[in-house]
C-alpha atoms as a PDB file:
ATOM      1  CA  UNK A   1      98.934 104.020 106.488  1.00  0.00           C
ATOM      2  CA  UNK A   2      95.687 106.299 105.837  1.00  0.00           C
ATOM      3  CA  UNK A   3      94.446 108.033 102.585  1.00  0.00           C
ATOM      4  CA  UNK A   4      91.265 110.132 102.045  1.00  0.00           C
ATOM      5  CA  UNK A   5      88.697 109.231  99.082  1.00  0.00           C
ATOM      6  CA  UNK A   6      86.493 111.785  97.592  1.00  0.00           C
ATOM      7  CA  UNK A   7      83.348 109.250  97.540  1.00  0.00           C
ATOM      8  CA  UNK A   8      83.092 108.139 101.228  1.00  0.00           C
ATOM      9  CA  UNK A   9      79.647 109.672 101.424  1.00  0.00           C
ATOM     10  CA  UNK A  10      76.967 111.528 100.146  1.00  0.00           C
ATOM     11  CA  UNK A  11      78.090 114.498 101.955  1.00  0.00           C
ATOM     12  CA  UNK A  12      81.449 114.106 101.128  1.00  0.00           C
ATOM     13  CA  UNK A  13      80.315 113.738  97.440  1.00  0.00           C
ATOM     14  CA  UNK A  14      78.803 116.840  97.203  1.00  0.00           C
ATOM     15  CA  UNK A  15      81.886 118.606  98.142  1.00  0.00           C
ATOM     16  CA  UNK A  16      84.770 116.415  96.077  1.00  0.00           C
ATOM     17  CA  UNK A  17      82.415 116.033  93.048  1.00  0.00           C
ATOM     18  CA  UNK A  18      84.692 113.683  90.881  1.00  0.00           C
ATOM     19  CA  UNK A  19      82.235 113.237  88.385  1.00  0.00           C
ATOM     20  CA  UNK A  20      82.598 116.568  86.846  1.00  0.00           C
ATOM     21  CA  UNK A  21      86.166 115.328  86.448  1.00  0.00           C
ATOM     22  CA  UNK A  22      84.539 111.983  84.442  1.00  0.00           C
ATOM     23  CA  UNK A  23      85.761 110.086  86.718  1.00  0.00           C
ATOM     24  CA  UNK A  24      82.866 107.589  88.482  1.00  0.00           C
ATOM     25  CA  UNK A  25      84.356 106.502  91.520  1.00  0.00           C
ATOM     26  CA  UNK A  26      82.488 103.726  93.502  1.00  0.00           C
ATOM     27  CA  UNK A  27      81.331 104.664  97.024  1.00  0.00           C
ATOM     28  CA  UNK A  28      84.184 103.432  99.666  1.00  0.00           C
ATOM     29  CA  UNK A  29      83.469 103.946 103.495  1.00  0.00           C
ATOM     30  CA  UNK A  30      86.202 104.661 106.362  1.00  0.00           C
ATOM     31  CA  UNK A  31      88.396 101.582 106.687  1.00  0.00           C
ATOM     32  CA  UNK A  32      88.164 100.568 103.123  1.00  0.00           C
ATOM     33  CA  UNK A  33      91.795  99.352 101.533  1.00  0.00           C
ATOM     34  CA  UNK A  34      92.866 100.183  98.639  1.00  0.00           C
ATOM     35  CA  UNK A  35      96.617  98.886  97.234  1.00  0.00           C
ATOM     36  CA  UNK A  36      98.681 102.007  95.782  1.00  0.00           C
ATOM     37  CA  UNK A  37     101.631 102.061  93.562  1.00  0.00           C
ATOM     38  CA  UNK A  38     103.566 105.255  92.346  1.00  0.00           C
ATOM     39  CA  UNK A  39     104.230 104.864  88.970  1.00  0.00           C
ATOM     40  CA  UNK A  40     107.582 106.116  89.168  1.00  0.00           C
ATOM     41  CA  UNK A  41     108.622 103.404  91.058  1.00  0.00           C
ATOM     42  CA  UNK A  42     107.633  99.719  91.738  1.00  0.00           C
ATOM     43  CA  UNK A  43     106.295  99.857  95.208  1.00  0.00           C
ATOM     44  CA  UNK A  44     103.135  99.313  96.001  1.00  0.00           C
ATOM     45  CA  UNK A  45     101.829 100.085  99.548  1.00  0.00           C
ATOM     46  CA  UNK A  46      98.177  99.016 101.021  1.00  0.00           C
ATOM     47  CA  UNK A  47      96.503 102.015 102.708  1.00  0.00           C
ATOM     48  CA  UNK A  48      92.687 102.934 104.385  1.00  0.00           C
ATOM     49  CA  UNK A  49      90.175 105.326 104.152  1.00  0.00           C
ATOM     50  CA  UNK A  50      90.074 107.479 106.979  1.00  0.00           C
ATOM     51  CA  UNK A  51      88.932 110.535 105.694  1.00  0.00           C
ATOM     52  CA  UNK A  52      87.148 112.396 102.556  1.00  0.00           C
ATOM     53  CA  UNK A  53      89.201 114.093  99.826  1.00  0.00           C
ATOM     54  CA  UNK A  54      90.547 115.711  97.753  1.00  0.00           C
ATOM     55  CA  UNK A  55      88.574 117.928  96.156  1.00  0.00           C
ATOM     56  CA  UNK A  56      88.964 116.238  93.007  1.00  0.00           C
ATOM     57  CA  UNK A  57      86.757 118.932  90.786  1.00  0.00           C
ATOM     58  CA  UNK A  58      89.119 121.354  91.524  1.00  0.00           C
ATOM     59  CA  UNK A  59      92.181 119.568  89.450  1.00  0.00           C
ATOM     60  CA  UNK A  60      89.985 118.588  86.647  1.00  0.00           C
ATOM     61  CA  UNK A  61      92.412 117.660  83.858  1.00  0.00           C
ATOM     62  CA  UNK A  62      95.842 118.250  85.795  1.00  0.00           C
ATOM     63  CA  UNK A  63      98.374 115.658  84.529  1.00  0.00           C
ATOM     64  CA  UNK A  64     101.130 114.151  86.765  1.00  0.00           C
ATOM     65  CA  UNK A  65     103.656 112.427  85.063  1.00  0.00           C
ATOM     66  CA  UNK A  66     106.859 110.528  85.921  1.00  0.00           C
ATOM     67  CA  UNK A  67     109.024 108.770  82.923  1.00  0.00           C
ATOM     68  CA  UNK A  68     106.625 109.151  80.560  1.00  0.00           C
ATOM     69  CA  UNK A  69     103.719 107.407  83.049  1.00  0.00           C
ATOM     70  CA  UNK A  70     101.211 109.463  83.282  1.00  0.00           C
ATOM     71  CA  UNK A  71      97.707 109.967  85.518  1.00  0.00           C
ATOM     72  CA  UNK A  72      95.297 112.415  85.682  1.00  0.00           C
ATOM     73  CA  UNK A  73      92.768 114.372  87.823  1.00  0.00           C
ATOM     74  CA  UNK A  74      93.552 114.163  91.979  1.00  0.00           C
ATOM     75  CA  UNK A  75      91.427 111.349  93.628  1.00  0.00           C
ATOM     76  CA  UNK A  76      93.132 110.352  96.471  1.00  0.00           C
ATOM     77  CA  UNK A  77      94.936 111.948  99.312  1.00  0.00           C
ATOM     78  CA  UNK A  78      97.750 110.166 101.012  1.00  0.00           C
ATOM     79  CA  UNK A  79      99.230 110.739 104.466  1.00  0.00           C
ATOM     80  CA  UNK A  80     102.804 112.047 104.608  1.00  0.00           C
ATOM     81  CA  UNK A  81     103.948 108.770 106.007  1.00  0.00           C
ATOM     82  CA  UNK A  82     102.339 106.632 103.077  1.00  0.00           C
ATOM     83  CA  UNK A  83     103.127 108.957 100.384  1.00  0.00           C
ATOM     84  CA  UNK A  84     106.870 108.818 101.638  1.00  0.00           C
ATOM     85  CA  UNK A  85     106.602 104.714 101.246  1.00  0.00           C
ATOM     86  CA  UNK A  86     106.323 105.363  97.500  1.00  0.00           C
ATOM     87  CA  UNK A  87     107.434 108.630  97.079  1.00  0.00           C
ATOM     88  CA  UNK A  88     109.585 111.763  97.353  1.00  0.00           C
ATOM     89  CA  UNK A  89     107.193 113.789  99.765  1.00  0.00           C
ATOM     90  CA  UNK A  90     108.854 117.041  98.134  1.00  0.00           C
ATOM     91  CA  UNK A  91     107.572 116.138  94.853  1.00  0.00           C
ATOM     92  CA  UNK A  92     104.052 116.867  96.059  1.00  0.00           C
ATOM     93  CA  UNK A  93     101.750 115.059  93.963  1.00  0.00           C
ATOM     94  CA  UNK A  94     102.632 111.979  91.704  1.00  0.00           C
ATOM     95  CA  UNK A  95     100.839 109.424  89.327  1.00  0.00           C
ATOM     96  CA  UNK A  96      99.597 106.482  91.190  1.00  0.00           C
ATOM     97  CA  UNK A  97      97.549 103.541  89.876  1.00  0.00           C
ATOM     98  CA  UNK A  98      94.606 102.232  92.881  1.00  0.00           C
ATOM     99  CA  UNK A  99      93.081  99.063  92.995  1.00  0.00           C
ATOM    100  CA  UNK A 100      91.054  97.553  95.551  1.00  0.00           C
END
């Protein structure tokens, strides 16, 4: 399973720009995995970086929330196939917590 990161690069920094969000994401290249859980469930799935994204300065402050467990701000992308492992695809966007 595959996400995108919105630090892969310095290119890919300039166009994400997570910082204006406050959020200071370390630099992760291609490959990189990261462990995922939706917090409105108790799966947690292992995915890597195969792309930049999103463009996190765009959703600065949006709020996802699922029984009262909340995240915000978008900064990661998740294939269909890996957001459906923890997921209802329909639902679009949901809080997640990433570690590495």
């Amino acid at each position: 399973m595959h996400c995108a990161w919105p630090n892969t690069s310095d290119a890919c920094f300039a166009i994400t720009r997570p910082d204006r969000c406050g959020d200071n994401l370390l630099r992760q290249t291609c490959g990189h995995t990261f462990f995922v859980k939706g917090l409105c469930g108790s799966t947690e799935i292992s995915v890597k970086i195969a792309d930049c994204g999103p463009q996190t300065d765009l959703w600065c402050g949006e709020q996802s929330c699922c029984s009262g467990n909340c995240a915000t701000n978008r900064l990661l992308d998740l294939t269909p196939a890996a957001f459906s492992a923890i997921g209802n695809l329909s639902s679009g966007i949901m809080p997640v917590t990433i570690h590495s």
